[in-house]
C-alpha atoms as a PDB file:
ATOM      1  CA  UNK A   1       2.576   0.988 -13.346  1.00  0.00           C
ATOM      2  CA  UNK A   2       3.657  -2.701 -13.228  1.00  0.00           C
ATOM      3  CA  UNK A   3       3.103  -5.181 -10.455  1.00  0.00           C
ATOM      4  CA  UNK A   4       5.616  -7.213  -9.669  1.00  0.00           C
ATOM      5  CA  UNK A   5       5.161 -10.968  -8.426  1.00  0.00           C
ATOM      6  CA  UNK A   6       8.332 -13.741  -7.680  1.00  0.00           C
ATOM      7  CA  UNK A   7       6.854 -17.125  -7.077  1.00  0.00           C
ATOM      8  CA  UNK A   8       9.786 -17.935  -5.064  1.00  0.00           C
ATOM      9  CA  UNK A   9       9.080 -14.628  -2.547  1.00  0.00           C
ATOM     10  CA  UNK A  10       6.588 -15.121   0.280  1.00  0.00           C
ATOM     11  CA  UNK A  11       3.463 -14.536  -0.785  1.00  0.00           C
ATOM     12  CA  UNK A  12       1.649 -11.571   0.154  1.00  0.00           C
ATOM     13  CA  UNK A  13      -0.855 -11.880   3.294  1.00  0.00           C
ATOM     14  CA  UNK A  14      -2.765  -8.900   3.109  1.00  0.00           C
ATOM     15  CA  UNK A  15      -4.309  -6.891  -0.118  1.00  0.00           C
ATOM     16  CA  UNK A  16      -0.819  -5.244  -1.571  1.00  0.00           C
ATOM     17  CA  UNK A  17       1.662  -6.615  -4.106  1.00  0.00           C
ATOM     18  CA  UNK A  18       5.366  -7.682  -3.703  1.00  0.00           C
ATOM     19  CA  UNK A  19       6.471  -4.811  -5.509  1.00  0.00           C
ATOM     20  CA  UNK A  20       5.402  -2.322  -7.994  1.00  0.00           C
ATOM     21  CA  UNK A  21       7.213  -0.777 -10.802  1.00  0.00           C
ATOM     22  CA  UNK A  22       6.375   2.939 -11.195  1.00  0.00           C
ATOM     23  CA  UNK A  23       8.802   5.758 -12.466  1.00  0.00           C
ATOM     24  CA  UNK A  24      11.394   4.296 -13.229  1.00  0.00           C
ATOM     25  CA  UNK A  25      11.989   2.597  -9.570  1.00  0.00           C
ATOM     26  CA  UNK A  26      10.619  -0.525  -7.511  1.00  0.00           C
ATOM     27  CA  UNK A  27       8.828   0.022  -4.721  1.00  0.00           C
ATOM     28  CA  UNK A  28       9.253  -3.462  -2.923  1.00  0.00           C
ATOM     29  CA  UNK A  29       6.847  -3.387   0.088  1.00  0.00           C
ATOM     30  CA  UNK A  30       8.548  -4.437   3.368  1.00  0.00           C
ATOM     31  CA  UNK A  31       9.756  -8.472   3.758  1.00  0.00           C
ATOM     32  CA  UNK A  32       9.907 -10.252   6.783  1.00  0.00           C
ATOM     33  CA  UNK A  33      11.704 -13.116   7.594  1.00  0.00           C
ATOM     34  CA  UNK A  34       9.481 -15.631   6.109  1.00  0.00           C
ATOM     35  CA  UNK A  35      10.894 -19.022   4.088  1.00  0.00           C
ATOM     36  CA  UNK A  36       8.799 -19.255   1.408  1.00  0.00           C
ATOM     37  CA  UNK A  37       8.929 -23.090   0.921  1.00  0.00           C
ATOM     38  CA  UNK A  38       7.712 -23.357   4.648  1.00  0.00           C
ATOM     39  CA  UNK A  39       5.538 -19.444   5.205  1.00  0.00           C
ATOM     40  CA  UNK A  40       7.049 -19.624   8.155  1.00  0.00           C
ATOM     41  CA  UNK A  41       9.997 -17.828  10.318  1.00  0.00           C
ATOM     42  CA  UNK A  42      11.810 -20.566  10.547  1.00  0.00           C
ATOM     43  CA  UNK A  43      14.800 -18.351  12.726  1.00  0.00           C
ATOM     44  CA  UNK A  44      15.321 -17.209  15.994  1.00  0.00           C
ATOM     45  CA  UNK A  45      18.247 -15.117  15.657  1.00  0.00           C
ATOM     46  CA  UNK A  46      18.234 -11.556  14.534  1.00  0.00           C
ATOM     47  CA  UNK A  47      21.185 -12.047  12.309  1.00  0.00           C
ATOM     48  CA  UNK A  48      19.234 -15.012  10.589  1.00  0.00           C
ATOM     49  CA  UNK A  49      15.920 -13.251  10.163  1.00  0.00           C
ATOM     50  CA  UNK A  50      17.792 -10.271   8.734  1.00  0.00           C
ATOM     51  CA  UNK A  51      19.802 -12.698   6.066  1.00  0.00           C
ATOM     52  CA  UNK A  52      16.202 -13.877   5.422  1.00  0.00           C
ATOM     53  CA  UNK A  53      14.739 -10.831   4.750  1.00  0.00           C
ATOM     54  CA  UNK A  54      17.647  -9.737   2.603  1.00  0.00           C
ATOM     55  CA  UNK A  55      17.348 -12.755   0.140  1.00  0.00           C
ATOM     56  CA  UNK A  56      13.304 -12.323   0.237  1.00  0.00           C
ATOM     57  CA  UNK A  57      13.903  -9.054  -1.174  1.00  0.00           C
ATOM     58  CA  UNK A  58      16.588 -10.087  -3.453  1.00  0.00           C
ATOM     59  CA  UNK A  59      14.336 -12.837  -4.712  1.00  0.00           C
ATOM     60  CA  UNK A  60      11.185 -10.053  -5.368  1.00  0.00           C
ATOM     61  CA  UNK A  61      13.963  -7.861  -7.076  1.00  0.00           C
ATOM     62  CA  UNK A  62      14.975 -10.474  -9.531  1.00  0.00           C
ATOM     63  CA  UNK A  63      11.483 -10.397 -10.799  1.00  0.00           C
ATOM     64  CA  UNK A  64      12.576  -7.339 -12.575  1.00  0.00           C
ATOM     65  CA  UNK A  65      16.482  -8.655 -12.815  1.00  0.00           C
ATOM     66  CA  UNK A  66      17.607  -6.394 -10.549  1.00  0.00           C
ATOM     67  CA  UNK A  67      19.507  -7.407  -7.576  1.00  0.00           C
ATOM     68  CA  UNK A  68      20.291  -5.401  -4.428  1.00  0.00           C
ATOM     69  CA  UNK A  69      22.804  -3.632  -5.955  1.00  0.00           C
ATOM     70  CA  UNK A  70      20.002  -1.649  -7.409  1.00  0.00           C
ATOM     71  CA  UNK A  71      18.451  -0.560  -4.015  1.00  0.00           C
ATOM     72  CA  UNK A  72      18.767   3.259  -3.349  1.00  0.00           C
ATOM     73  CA  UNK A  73      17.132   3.397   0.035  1.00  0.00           C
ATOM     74  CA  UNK A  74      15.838   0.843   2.584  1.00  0.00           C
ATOM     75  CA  UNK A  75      13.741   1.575   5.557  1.00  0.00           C
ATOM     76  CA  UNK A  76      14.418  -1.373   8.333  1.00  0.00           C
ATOM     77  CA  UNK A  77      11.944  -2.058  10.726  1.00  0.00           C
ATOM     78  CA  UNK A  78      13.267  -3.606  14.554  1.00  0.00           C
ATOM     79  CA  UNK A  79      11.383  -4.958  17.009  1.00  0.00           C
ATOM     80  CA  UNK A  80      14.059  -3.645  19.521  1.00  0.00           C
ATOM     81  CA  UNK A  81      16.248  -1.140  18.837  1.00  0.00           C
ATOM     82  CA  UNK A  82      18.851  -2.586  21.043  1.00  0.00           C
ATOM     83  CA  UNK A  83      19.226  -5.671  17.945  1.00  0.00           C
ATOM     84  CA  UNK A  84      20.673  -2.732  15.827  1.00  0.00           C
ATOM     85  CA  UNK A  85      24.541  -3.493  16.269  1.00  0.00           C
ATOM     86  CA  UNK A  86      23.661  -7.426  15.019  1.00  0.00           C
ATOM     87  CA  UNK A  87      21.281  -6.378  12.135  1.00  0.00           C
ATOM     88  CA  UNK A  88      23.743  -3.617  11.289  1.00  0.00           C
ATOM     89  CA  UNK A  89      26.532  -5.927  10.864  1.00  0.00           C
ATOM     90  CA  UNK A  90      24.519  -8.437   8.539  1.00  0.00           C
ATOM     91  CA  UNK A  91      23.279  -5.816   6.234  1.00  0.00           C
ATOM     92  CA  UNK A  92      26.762  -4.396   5.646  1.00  0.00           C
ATOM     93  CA  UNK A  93      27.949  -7.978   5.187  1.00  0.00           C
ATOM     94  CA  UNK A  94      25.347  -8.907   2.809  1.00  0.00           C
ATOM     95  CA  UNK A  95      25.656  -5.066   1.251  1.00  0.00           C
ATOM     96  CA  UNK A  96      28.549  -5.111   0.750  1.00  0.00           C
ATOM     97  CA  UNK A  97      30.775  -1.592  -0.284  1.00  0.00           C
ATOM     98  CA  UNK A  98      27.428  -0.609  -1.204  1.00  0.00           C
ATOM     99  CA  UNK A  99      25.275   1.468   0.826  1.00  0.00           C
ATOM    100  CA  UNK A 100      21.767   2.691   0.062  1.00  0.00           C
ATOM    101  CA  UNK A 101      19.930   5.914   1.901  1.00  0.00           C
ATOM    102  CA  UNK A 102      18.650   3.755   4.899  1.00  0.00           C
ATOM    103  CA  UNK A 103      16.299   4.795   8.035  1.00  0.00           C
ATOM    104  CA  UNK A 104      15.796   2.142  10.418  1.00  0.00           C
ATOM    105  CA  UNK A 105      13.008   2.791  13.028  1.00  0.00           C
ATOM    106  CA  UNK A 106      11.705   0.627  16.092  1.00  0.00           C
ATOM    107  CA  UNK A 107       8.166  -0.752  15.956  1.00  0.00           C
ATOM    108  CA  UNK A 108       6.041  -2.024  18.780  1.00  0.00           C
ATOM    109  CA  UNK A 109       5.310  -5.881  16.772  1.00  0.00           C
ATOM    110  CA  UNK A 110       6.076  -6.939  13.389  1.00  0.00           C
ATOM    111  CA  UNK A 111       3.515  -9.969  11.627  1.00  0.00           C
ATOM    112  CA  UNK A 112       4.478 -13.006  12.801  1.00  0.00           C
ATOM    113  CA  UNK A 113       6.165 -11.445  15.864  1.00  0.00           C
ATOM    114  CA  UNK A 114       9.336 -10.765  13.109  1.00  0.00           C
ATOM    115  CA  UNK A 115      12.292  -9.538  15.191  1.00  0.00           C
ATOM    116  CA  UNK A 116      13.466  -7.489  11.369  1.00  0.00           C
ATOM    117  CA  UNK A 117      11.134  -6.283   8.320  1.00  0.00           C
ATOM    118  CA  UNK A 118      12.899  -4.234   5.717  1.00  0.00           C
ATOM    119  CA  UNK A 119      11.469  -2.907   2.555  1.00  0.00           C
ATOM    120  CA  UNK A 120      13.045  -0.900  -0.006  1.00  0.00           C
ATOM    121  CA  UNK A 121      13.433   0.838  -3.403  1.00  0.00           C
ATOM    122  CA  UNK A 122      15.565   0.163  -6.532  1.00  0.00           C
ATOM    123  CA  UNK A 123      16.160   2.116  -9.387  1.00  0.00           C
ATOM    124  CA  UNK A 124      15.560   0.284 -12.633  1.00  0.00           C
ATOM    125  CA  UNK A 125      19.121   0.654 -14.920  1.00  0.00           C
ATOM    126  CA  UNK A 126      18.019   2.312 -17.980  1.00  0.00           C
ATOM    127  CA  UNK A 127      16.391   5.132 -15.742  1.00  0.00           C
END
């Protein structure tokens, strides 16, 4: 088992790592909208926060040169449900033709009152 750290990734804010290499995969614990120059949410929208969120984890994945190509499931985390269309239409954008195992769930708050936290796992190429 490996623990994986980005110094360009928002920092942790609790006792867990960014991600951890295990198996063969990444387990990338969830990212919130966060910039990590500021540690703050620095967006209002949900289609920003979700961009956000998307390059946070793209930045812990590099740690391992991966990119989110490698990502074989996501779970997505919405503060309302009824942001799905927008955050739906972002991901695919940013996803492109490819398209990871995904559950996306509504939560009652995210930290920071988040609108969007996704986390995910990647499978590590020579696996």
């Amino acid at each position: 088992m490996e623990i994986l750290h980005h110094p360009d990734a928002p920092a942790a804010v609790g006792p867990y790592s960014q991600a951890i290499v295990a198996g063969g995969l990444v387990f990338c614990s969830g990212q919130t909208p966060i910039v990590p120059a500021s540690s703050r949410i620095e967006t209002t929208t949900i289609e920003d926060q979700t961009r956000q969120v998307l390059a946070n984890l793209a930045t812990v994945l590099s740690a391992q040169d991966l990119s989110l190509s490698h990502i074989v499931k996501t779970t997505v985390f919405l503060k309302n449900f009824a942001d799905f269309p927008r955050m739906n239409a972002v991901y695919a954008e940013v996803f492109g033709a490819h398209r990871p195992a995904r559950s996306t769930v509504e939560v009652s708050r995210l930290p920071l009152d988040a609108l969007v936290e996704i986390e995910c796992v990647a499978a590590l190429p020579d696996a």
